[in-house]
N, C-alpha and C. Protein backbone atom coordinates (compact mmCIF):
# COMPACT_ATOMS: atom_id res chain seq x y z
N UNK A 1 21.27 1.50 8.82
CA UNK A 1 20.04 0.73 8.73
C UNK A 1 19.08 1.46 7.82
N UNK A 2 18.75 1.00 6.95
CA UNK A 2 17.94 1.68 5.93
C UNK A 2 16.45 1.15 6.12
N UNK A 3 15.56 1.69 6.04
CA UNK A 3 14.00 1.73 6.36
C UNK A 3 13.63 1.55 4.24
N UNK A 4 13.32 0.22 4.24
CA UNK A 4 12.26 -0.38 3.09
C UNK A 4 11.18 0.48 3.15
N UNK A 5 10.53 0.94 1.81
CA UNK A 5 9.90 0.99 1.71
C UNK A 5 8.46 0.81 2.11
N UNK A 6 7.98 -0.53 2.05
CA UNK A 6 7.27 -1.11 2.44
C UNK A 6 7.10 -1.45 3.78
N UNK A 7 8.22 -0.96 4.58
CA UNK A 7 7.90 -0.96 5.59
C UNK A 7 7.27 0.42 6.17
N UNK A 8 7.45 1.60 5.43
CA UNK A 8 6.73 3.09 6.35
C UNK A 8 5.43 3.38 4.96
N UNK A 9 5.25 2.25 4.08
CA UNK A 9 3.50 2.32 3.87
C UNK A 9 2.79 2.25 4.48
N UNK A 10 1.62 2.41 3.83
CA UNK A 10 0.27 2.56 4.72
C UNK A 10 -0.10 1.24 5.59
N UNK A 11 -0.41 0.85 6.35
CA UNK A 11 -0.78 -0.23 7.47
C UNK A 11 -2.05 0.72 8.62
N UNK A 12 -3.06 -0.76 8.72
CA UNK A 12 -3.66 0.00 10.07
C UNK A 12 -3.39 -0.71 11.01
N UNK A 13 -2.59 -1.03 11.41
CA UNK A 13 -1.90 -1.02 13.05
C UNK A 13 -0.74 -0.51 12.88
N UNK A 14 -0.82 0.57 14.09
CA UNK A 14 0.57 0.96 14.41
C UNK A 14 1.50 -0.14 15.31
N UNK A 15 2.61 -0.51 14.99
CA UNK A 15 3.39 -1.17 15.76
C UNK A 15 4.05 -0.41 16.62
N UNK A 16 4.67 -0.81 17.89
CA UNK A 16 5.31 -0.21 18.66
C UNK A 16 6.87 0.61 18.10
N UNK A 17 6.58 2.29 18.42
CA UNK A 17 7.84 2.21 18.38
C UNK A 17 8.00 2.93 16.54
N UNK A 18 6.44 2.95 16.13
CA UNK A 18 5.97 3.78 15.47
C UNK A 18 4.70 4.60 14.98
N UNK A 19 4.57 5.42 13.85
CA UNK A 19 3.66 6.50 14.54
C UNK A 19 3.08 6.69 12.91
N UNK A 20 1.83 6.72 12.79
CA UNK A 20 1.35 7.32 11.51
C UNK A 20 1.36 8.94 11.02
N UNK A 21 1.54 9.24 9.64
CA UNK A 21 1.57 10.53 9.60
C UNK A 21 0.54 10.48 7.75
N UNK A 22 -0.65 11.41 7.92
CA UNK A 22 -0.75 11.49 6.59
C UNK A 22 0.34 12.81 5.42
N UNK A 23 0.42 12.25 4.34
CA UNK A 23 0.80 13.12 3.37
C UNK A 23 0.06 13.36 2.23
N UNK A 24 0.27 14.36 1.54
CA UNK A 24 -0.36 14.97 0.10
C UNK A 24 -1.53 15.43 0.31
N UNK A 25 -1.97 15.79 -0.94
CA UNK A 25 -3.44 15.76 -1.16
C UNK A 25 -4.35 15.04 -0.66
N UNK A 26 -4.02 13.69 -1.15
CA UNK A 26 -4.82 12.80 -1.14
C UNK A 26 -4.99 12.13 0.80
N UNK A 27 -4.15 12.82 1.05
CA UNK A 27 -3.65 12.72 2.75
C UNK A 27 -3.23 10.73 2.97
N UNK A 28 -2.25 9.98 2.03
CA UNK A 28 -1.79 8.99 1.98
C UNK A 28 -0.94 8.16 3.56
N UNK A 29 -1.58 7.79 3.67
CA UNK A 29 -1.04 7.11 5.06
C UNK A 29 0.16 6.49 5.07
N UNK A 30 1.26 6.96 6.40
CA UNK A 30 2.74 6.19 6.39
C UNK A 30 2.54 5.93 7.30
N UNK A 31 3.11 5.24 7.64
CA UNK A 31 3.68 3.97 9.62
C UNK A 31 5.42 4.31 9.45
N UNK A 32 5.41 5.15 10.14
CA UNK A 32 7.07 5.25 10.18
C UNK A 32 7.73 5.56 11.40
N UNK A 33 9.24 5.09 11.72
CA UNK A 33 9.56 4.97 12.95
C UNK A 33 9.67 6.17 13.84
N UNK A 34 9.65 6.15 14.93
CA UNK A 34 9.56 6.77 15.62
C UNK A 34 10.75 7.56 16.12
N UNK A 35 12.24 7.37 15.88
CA UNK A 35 13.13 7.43 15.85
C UNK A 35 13.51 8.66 15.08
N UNK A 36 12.23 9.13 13.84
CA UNK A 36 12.33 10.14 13.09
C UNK A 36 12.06 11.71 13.15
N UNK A 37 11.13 11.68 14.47
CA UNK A 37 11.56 13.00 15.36
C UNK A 37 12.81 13.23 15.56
N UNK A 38 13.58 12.90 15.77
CA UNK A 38 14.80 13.31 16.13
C UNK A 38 15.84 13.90 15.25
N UNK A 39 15.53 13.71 13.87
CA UNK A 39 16.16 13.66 12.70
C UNK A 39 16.24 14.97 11.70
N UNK A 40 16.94 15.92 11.38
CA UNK A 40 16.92 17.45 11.33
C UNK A 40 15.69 17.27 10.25
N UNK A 41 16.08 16.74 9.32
CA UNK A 41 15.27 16.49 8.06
C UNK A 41 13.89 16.62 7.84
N UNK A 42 13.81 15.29 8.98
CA UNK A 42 12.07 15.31 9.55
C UNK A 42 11.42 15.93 10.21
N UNK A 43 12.32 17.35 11.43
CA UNK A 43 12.29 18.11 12.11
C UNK A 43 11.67 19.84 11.03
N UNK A 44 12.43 19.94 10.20
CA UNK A 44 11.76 20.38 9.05
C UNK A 44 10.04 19.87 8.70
N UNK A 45 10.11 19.07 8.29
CA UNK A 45 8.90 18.20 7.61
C UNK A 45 7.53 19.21 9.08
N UNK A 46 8.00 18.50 10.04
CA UNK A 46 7.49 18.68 11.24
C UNK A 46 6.83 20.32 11.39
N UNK A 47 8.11 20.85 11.40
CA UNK A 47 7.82 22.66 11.21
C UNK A 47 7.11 22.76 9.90
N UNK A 48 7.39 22.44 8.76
CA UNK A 48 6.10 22.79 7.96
C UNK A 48 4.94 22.58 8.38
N UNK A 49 4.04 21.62 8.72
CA UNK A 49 3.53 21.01 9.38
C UNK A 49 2.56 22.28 10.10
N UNK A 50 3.67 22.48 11.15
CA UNK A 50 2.89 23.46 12.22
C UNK A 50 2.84 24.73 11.50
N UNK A 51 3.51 25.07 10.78
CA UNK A 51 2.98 26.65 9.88
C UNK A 51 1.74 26.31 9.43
N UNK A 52 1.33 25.54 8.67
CA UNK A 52 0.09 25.15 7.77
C UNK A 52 -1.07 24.72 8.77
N UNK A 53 -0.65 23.78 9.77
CA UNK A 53 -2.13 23.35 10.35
C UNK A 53 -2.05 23.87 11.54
N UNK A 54 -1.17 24.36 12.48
CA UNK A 54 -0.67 25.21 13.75
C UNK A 54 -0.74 23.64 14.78
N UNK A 55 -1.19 23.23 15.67
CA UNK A 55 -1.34 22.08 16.48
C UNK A 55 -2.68 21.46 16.63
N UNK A 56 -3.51 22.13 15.61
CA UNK A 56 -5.01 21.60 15.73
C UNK A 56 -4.93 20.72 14.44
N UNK A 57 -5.18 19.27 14.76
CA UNK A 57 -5.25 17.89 13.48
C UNK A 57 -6.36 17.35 14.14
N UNK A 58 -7.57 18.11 13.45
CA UNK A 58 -8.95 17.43 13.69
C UNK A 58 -9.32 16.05 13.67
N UNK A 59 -8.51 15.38 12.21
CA UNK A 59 -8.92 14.20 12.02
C UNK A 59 -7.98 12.69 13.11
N UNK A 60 -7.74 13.49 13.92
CA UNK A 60 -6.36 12.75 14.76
C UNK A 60 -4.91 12.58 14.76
N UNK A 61 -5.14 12.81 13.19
CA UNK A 61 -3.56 12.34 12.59
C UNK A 61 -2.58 13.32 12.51
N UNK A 62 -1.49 13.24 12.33
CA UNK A 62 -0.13 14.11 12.17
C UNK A 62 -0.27 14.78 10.26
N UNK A 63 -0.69 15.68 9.83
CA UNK A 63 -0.38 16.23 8.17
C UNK A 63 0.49 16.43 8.44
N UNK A 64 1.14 16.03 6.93
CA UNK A 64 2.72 16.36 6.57
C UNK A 64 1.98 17.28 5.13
N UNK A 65 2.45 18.80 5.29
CA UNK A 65 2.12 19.41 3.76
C UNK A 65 3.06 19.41 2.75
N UNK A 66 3.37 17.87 2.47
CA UNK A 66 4.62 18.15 0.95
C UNK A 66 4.01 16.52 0.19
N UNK A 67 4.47 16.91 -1.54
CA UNK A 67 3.71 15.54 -2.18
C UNK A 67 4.23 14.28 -1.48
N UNK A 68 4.10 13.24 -1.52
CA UNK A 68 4.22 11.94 -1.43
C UNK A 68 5.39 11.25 -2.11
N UNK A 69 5.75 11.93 -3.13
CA UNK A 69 7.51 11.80 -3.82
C UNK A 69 8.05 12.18 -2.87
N UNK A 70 8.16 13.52 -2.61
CA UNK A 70 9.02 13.89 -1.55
C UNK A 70 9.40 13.65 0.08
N UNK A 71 8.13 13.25 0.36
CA UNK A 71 8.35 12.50 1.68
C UNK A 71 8.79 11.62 1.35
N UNK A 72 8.70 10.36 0.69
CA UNK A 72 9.39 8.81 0.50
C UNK A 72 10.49 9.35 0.44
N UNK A 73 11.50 10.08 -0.71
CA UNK A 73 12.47 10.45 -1.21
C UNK A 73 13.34 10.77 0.94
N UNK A 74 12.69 11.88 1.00
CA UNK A 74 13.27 12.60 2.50
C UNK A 74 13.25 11.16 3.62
N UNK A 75 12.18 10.18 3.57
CA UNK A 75 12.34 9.07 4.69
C UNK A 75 12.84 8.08 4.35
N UNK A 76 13.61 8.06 3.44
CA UNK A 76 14.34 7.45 2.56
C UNK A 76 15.96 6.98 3.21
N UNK A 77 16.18 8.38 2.92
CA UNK A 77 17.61 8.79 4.19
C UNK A 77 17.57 8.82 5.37
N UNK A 78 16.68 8.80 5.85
CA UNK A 78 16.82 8.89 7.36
C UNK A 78 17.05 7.60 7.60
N UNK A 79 17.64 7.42 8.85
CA UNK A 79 18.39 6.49 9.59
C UNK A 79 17.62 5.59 10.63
């Protein structure tokens, strides 16, 4: 099952069953499934994550610290 594009863009409602995460610089908003914790790939993504911001995300949201190529590219493959 491959995840479109357009489906883990930016949206403001989360649907069930998924979870927002910003990326980049520009801190670009994804809606992506939830299913992707589980996934070594994104489990990575995740641990960067906590090196850089530790568990404090002031603004509510989940940072992902890698560009916005590379996350699409990495949630790309996931399943």
């Amino acid at each position: 099952m491959a995840i479109r594009l357009s489906r883990i863009v930016s949206s403001k409602k989360v649907p069930k069953g998924y979870f927002a995460v910003y990326v980049g610089k520009n801190q670009k908003r994804f809606v992506i499934p939830v299913s992707f914790f589980n996934q070594p790939l994104f489990q990575d993504l995740l641990g960067m994550s906590e090196e850089e911001f530790g568990y404090s995300h002031p603004t509510g949201g989940l940072r992902i610290p890698c560009n916005e190529d590379l996350f699409v590219d990495i949630t790309s493959r996931l399943n």
